[in-house]
Protein backbone atom coordinates (compact mmCIF):
# COMPACT_ATOMS: atom_id res chain seq x y z
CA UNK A 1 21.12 -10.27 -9.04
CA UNK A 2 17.50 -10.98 -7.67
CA UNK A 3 16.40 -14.14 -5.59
CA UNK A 4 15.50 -15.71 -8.65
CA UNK A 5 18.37 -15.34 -10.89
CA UNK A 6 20.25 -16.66 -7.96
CA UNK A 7 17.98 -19.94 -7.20
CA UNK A 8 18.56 -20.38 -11.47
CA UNK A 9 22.28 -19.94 -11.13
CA UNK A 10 22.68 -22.39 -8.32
CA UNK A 11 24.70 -19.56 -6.46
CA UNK A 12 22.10 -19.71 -3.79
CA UNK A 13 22.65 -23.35 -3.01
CA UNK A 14 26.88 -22.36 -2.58
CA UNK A 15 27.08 -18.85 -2.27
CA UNK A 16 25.02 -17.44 0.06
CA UNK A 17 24.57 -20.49 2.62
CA UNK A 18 26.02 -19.63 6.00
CA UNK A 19 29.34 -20.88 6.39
CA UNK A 20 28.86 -22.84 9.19
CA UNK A 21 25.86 -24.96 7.39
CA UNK A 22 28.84 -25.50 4.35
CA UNK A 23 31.09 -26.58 6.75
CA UNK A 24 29.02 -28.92 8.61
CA UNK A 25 27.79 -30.95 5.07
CA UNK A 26 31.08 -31.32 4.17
CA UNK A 27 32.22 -32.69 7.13
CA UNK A 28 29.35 -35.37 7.06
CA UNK A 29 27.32 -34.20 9.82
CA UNK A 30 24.11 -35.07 9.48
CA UNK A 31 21.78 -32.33 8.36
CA UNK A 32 18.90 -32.65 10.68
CA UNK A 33 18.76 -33.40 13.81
CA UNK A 34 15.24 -33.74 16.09
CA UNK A 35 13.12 -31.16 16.63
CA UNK A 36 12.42 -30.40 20.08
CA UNK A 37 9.19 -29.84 21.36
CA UNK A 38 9.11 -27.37 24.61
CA UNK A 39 5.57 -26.44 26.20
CA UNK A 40 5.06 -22.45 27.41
CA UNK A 41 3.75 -23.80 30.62
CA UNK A 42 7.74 -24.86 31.33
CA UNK A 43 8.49 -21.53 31.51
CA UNK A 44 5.60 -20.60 34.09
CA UNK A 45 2.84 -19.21 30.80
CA UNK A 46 -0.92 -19.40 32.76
CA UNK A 47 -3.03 -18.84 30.13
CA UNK A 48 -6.37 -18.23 32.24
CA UNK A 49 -6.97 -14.55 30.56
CA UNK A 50 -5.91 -12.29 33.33
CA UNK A 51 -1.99 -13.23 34.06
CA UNK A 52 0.40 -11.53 32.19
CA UNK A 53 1.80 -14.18 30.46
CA UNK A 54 4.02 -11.98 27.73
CA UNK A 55 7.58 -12.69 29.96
CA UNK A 56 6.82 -16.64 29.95
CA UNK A 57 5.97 -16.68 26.41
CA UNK A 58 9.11 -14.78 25.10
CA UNK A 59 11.35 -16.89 27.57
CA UNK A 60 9.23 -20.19 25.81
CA UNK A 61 10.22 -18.52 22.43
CA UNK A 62 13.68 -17.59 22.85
CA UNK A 63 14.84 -21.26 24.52
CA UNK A 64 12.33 -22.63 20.98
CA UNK A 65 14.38 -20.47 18.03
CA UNK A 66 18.08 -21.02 19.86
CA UNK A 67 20.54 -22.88 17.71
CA UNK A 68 19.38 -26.31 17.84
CA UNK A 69 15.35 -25.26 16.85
CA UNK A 70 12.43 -26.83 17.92
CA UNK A 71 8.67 -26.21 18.48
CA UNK A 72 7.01 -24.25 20.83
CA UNK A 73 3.66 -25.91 22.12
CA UNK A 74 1.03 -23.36 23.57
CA UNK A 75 -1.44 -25.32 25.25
CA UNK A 76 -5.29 -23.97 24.80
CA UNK A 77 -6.04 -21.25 26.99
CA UNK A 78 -5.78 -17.28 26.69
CA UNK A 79 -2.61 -15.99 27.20
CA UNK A 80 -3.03 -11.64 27.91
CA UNK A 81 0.18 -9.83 26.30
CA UNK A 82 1.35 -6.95 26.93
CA UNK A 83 4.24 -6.19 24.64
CA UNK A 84 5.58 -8.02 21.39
CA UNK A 85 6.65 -11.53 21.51
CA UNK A 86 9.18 -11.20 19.00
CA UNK A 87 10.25 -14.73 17.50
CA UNK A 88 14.28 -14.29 15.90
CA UNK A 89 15.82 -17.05 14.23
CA UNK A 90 19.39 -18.19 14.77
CA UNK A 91 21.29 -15.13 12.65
CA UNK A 92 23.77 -17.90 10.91
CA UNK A 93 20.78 -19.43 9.29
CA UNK A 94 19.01 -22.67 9.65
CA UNK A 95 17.92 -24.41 6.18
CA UNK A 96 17.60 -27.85 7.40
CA UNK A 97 15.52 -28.27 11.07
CA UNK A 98 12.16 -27.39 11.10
CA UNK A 99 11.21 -25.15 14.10
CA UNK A 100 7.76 -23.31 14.49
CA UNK A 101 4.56 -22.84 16.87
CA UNK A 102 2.20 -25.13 17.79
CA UNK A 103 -0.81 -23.26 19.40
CA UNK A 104 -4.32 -25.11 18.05
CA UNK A 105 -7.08 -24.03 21.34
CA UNK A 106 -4.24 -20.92 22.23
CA UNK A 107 -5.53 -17.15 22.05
CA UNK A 108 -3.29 -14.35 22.39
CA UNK A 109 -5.09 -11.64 23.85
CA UNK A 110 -4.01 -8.48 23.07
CA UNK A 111 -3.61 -5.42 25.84
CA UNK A 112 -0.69 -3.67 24.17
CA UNK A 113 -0.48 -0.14 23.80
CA UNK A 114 1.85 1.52 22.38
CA UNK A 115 0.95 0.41 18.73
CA UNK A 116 4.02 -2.37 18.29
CA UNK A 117 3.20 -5.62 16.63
CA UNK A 118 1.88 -8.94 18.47
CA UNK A 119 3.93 -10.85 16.90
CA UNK A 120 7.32 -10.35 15.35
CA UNK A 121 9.09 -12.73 12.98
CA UNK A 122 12.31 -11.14 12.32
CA UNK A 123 14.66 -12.95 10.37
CA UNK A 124 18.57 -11.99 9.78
CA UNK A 125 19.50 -15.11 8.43
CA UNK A 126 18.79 -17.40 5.76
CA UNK A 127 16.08 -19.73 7.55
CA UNK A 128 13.89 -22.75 6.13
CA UNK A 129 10.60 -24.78 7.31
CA UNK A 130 9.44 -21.94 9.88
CA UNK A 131 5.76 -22.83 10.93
CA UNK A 132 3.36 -21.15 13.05
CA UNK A 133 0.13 -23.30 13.63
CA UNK A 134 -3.22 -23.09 15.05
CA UNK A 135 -2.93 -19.27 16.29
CA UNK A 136 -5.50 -17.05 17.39
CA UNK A 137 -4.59 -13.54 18.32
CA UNK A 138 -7.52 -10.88 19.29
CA UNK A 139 -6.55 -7.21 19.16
CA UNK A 140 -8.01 -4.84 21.46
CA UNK A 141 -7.03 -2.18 18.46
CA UNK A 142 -4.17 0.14 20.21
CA UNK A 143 -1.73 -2.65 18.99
CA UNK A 144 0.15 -2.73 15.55
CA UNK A 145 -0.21 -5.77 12.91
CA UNK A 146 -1.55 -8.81 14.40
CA UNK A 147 1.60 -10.96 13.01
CA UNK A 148 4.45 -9.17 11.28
CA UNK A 149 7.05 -11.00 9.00
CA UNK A 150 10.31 -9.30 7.80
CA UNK A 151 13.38 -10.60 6.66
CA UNK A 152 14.57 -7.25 4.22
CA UNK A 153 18.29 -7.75 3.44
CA UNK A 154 19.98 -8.70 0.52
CA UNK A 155 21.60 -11.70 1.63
CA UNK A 156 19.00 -12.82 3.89
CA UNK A 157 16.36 -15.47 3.16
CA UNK A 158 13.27 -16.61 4.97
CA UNK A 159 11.26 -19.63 2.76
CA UNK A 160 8.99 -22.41 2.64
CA UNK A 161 7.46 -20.29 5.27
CA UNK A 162 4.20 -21.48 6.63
CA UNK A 163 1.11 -19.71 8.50
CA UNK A 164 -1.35 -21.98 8.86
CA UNK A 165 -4.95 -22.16 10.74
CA UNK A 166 -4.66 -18.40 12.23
CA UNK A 167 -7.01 -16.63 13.09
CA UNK A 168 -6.13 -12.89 13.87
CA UNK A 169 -9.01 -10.09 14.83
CA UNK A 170 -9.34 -6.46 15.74
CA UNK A 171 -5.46 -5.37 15.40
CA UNK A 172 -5.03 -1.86 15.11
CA UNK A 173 -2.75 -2.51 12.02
CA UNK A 174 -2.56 -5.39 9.97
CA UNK A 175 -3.90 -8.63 9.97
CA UNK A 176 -0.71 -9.96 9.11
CA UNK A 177 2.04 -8.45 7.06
CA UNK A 178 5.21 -10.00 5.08
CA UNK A 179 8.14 -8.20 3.76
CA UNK A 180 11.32 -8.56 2.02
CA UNK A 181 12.58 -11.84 1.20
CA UNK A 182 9.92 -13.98 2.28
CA UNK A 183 9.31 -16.64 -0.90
CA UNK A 184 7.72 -20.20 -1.45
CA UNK A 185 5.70 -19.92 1.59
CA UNK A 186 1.78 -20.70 2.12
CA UNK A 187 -0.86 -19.01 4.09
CA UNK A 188 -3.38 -21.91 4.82
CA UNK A 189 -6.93 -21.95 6.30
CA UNK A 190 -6.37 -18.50 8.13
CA UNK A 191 -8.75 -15.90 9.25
CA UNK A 192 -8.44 -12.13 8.93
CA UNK A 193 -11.36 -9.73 10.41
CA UNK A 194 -11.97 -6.69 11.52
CA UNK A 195 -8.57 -5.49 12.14
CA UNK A 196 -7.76 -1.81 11.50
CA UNK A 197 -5.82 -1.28 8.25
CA UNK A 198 -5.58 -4.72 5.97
CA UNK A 199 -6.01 -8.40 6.33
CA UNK A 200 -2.76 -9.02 5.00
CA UNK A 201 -0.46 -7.32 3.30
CA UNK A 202 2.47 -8.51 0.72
CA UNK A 203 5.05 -6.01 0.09
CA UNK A 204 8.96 -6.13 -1.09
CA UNK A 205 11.68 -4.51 1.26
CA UNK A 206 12.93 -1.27 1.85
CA UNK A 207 16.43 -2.05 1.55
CA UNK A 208 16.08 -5.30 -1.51
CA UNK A 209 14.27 -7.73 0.05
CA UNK A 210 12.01 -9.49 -3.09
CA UNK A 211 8.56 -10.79 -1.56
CA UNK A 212 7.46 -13.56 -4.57
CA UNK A 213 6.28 -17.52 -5.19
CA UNK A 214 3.82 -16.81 -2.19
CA UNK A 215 0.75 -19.18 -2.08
CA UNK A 216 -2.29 -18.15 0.11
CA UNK A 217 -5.55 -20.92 0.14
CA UNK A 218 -8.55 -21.19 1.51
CA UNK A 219 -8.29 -18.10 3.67
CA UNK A 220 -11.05 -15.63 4.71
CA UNK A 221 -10.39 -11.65 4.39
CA UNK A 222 -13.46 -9.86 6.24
CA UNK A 223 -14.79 -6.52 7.41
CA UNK A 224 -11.48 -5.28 7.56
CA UNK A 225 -11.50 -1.38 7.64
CA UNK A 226 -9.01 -0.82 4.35
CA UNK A 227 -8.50 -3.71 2.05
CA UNK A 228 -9.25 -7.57 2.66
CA UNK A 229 -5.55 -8.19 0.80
CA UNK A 230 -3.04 -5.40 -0.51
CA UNK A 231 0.24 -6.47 -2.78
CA UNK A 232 2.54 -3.30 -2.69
CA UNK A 233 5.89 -1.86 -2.96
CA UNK A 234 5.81 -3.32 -6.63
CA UNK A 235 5.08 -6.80 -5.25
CA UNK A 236 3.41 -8.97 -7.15
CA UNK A 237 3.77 -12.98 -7.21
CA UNK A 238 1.59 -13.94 -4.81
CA UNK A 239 -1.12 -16.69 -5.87
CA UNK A 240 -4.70 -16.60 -4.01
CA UNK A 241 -6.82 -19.81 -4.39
CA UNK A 242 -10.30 -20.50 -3.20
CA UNK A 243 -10.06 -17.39 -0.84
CA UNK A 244 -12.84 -14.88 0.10
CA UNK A 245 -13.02 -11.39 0.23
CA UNK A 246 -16.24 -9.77 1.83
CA UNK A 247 -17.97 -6.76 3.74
CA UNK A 248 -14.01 -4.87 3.78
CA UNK A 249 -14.29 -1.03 3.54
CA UNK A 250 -12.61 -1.11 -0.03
CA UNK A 251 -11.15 -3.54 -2.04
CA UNK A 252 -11.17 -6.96 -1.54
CA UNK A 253 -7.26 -7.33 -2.97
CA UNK A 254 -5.38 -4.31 -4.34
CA UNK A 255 -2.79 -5.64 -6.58
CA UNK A 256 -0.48 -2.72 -7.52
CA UNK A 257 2.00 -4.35 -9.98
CA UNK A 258 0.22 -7.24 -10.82
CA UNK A 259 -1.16 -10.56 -9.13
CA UNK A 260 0.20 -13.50 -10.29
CA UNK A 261 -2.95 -16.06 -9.89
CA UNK A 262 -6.82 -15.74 -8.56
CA UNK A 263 -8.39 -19.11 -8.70
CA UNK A 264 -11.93 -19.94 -7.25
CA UNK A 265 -11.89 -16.75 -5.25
CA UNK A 266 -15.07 -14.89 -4.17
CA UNK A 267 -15.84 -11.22 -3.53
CA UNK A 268 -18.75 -10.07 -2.32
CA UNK A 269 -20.15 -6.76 -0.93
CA UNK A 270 -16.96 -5.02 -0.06
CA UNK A 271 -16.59 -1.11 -0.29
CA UNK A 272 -18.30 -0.61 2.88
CA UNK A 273 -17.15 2.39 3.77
CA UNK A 274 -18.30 3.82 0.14
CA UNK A 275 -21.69 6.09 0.10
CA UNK A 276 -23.50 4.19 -2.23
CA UNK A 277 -23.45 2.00 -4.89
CA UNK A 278 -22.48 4.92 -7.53
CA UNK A 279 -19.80 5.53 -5.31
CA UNK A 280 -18.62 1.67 -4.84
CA UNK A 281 -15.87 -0.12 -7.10
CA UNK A 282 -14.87 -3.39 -7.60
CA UNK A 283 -13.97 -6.54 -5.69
CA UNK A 284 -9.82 -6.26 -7.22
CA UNK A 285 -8.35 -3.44 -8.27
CA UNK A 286 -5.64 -4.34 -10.57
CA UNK A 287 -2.45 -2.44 -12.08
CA UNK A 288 -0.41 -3.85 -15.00
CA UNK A 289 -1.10 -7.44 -15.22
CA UNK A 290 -3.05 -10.66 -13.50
CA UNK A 291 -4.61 -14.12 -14.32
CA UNK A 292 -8.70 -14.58 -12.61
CA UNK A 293 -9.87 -17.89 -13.33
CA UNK A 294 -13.64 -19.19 -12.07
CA UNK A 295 -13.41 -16.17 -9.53
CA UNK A 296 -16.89 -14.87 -8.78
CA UNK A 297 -18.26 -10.96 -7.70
CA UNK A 298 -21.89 -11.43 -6.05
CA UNK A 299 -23.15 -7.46 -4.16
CA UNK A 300 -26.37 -6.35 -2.65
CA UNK A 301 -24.88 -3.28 -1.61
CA UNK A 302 -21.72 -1.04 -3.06
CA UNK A 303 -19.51 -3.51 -4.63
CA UNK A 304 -20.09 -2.74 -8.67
CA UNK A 305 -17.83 -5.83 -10.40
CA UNK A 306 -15.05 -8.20 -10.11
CA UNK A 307 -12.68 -6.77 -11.43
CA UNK A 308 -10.92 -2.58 -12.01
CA UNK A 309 -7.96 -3.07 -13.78
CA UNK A 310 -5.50 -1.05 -15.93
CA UNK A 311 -3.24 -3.23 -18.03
CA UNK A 312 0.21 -2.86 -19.00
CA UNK A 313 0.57 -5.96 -20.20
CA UNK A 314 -1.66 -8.96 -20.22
CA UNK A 315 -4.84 -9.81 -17.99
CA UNK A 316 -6.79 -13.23 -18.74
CA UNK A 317 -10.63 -13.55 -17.30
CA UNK A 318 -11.76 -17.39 -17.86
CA UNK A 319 -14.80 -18.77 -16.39
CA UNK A 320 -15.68 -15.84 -13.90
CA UNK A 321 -18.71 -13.70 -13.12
CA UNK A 322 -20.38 -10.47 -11.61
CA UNK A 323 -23.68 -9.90 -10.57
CA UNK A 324 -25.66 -8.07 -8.09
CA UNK A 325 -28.77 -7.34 -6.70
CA UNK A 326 -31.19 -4.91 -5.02
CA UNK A 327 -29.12 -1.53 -4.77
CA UNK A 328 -26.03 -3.12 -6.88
CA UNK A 329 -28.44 -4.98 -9.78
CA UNK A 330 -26.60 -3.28 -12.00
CA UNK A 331 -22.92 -5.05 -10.81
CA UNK A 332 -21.10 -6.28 -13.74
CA UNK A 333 -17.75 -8.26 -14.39
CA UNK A 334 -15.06 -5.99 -15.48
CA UNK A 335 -13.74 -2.44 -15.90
CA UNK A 336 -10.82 -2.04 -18.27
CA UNK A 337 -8.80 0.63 -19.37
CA UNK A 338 -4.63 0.26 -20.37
CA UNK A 339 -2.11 1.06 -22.55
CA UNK A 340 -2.18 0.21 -26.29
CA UNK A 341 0.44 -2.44 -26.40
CA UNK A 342 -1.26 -3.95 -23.77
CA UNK A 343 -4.34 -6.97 -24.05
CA UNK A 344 -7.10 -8.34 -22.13
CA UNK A 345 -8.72 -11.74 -22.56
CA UNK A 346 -12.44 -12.64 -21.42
CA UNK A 347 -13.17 -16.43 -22.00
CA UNK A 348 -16.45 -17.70 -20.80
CA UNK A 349 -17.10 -15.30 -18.33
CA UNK A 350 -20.93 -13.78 -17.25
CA UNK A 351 -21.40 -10.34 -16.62
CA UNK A 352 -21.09 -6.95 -18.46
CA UNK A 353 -17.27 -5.71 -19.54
CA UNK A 354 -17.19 -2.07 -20.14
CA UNK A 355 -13.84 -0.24 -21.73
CA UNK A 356 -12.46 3.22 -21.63
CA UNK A 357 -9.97 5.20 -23.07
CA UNK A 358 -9.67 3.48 -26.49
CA UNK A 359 -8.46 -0.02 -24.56
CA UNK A 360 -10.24 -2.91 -25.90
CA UNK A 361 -11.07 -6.63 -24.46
CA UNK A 362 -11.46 -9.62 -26.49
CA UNK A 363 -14.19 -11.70 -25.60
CA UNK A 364 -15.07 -15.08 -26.26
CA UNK A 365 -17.72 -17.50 -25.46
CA UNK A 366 -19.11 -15.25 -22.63
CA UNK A 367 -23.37 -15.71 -22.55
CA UNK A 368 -24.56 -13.87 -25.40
CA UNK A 369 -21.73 -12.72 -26.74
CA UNK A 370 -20.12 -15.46 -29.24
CA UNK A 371 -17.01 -13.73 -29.90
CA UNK A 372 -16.11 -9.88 -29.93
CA UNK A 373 -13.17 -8.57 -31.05
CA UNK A 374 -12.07 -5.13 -31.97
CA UNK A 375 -13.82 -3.41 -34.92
CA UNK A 376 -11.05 -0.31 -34.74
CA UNK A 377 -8.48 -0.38 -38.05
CA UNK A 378 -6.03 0.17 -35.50
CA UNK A 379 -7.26 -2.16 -33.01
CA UNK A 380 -5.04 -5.04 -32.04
CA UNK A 381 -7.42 -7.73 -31.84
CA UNK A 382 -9.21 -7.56 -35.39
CA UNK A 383 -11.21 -10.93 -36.31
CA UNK A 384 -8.24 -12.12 -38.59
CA UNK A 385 -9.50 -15.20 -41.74
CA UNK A 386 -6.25 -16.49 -42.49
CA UNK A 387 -4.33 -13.47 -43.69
CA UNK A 388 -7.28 -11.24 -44.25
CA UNK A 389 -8.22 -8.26 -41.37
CA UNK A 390 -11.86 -7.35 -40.85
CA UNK A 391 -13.06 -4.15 -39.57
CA UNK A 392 -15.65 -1.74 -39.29
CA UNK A 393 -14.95 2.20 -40.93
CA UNK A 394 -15.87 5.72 -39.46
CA UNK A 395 -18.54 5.54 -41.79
CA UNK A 396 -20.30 1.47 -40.36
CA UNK A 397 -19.43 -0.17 -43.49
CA UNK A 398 -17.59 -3.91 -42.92
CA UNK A 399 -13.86 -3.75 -44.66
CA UNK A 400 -11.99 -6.70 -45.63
CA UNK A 401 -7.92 -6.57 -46.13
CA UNK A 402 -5.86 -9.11 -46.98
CA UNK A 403 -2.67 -8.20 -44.47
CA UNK A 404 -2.77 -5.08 -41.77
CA UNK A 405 -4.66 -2.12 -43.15
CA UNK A 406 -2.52 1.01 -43.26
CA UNK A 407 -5.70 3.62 -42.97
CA UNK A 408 -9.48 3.31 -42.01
CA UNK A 409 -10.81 2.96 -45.69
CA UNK A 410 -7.86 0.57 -46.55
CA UNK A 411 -9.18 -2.48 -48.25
CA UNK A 412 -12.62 -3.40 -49.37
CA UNK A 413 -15.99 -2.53 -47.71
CA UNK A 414 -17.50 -5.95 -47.99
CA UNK A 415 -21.22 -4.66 -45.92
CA UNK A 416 -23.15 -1.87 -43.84
């Protein structure tokens, strides 16, 4: 049973609570209790950029995520680390007391080493309303992912997660990267440049943790040396909205099993690390299935459209564009290949749409186009009147069939 047959079954709500959280609502304890709110300087954290401050922090973190929860404040300043500052949740769960980091004016500054992560969110328990706030962690590029989110067993649940205003730079890894069963959470506001693999990566567990119903807005994705956002391990739900993708050395998202949502999203000049424009691709490379609406492409350089997909199943284009200029004047919108059975829909889009290997788009109400469907008797998005198919022969003569034609001179030829 997945996460989400379990949240429609209501088993989640009885059956995989910790028992202790059961017993405590049926007793009539009240749920929540107040948050606490502990500073790092308690615990002796300097912050002045020199000081070593990765033993204060961890004591600060360990006293915040104890039993009772709470939030950590990091005052502004910038805190040198030297090893991980892991951050691990209570393991018999906590669905009820919100506990995070507060850290607006706070840098981590990165000397670690030995290629571990900055920051470790490891969950091993079902745990609710985690945030981490106002962040800013600079890599010095010897370090692992920037901030690292895992909660990969079965049983184990980590949502209505929250990153927001985080800035993370120059990790030797990841920006930030989420796996397993981490679901209904929000990246807000955040920042992810120039670190050494991705900005952020989404990916399902290793041993059945389901990443899904992941919302990321207004973020930036920069100039990071891979991708500006990768979805992987068949991952897939995972909605971007008014986010930007630029100057990365390839894509600006990979979505290998499908993306769930791209709304107001930008992409411009990524493929960096490409030769030239010939040698460029597009702004999202897509596999199986995805919804782009109002999402624009804009290159000067080796960026050549919004959009490389093959389809699966269904993609949907409404309102979006791809353009160019100078050395990548001849950028378009889309390039499109799939399997038969599979569909693609352009509405009111701007920018050229080129198909290959027999897969065809239908297009509608893009600038000069009207409407263009397939002309193929086989093709399954003939211009249909009513019952009647039209289509165009082998030999350019216009057919008309009322019902599916059954060969390519099926019907009447009605033109040339």
């Amino acid at each position: 049973m997945n996460r989400r047959e379990i949240l429609a079954t209501g088993a989640f709500a009885l059956g995989t609570l910790p028992a202790a959280v059961l017993g405590a609502a049926h007793a009539g304890t009240p749920p929540v209790r107040p948050a606490r709110m502990i500073s790092a300087t308690e615990f002796g954290a300097v912050g002045d950029g020199s000081a070593d401050d990765s033993k204060a922090l961890q004591a600060a973190l360990d006293e915040t995520f104890k039993a009772e929860g709470g939030f950590l404040l990091i005052p502004p300043g910038t805190y040198r680390v030297t090893h991980s500052l892991r951050i691990l949740p209570e393991r018999g769960g906590n669905i009820t007391r919100q506990s995070g980091v507060i850290a607006h004016g706070a840098r981590l500054l990165s000397a670690i080493e030995d290629h571990t992560n900055v920051v470790e969110i490891v969950s091993r328990g079902t745990v609710r309303f985690l945030l981490i706030e106002g962040l800013d962690i600079l890599g010095m590029g010897k370090e692992g992912h920037g901030i690292y989110v895992e909660c990969d067993r079965r049983d184990d649940y980590l949502y209505n997660f929250c990153l927001r205003d985080i800035v993370v730079q120059a990790c030797g890894g990841d920006g930030c990267r989420m796996v397993g069963n981490v679901f209904e959470g929000q990246v807000i506001n955040s920042y992810f440049r120039k670190n050494g693999a991705n900005g952020i990566t989404f990916s399902h567990g290793e041993h059945g943790g389901i990443l899904s119903s992941m919302h990321v807005f207004g973020c930036v994705f920069g100039d990071n040396v891979t991708h500006g956002a990768a979805m992987v391990r068949s991952c897939y739900d995972v909605a971007f909205h008014g986010c930007y993708f630029l100057l990365n050395g390839a894509f600006g998202l990979v979505a290998e099993n499908g993306c769930t949502l791209l709304s107001n999203c930008g992409f411009e000049n990524n493929h960096m690390k490409a030769a030239d424009f010939a040698h460029g691709d597009a702004g999202v490379s897509l596999s199986s299935f995805g919804t782009l609406v109002a999402c624009t492409a804009y290159s000067v350089f080796k960026q050549t459209r919004l959009l490389h997909a093959f389809v699966t199943n269904q993609v949907t284009l409404i309102g979006c564009s791809g353009s160019g200029g100078d050395q990548a004047r001849e950028a378009g919108l889309a390039l499109l290949s799939g399997t038969k059975s599979s569909s693609a829909t352009v509405i009111g889009c701007t920018g050229a749409v080129v198909t290959t290997g027999g897969f065809e788009a239908l297009e509608v109400g893009g600038a000069g186009t009207g409407a263009r469907f397939g002309s193929e008797w086989q093709s399954g998005i003939l211009p249909r009147l009513g019952n009647y198919r039209l289509w165009v022969d082998k030999g350019g003569r216009l057919r008309l069939k009322d019902g599916a034609p059954i060969s390519d001179d099926d019907g009447t030829a009605v033109g040339t």
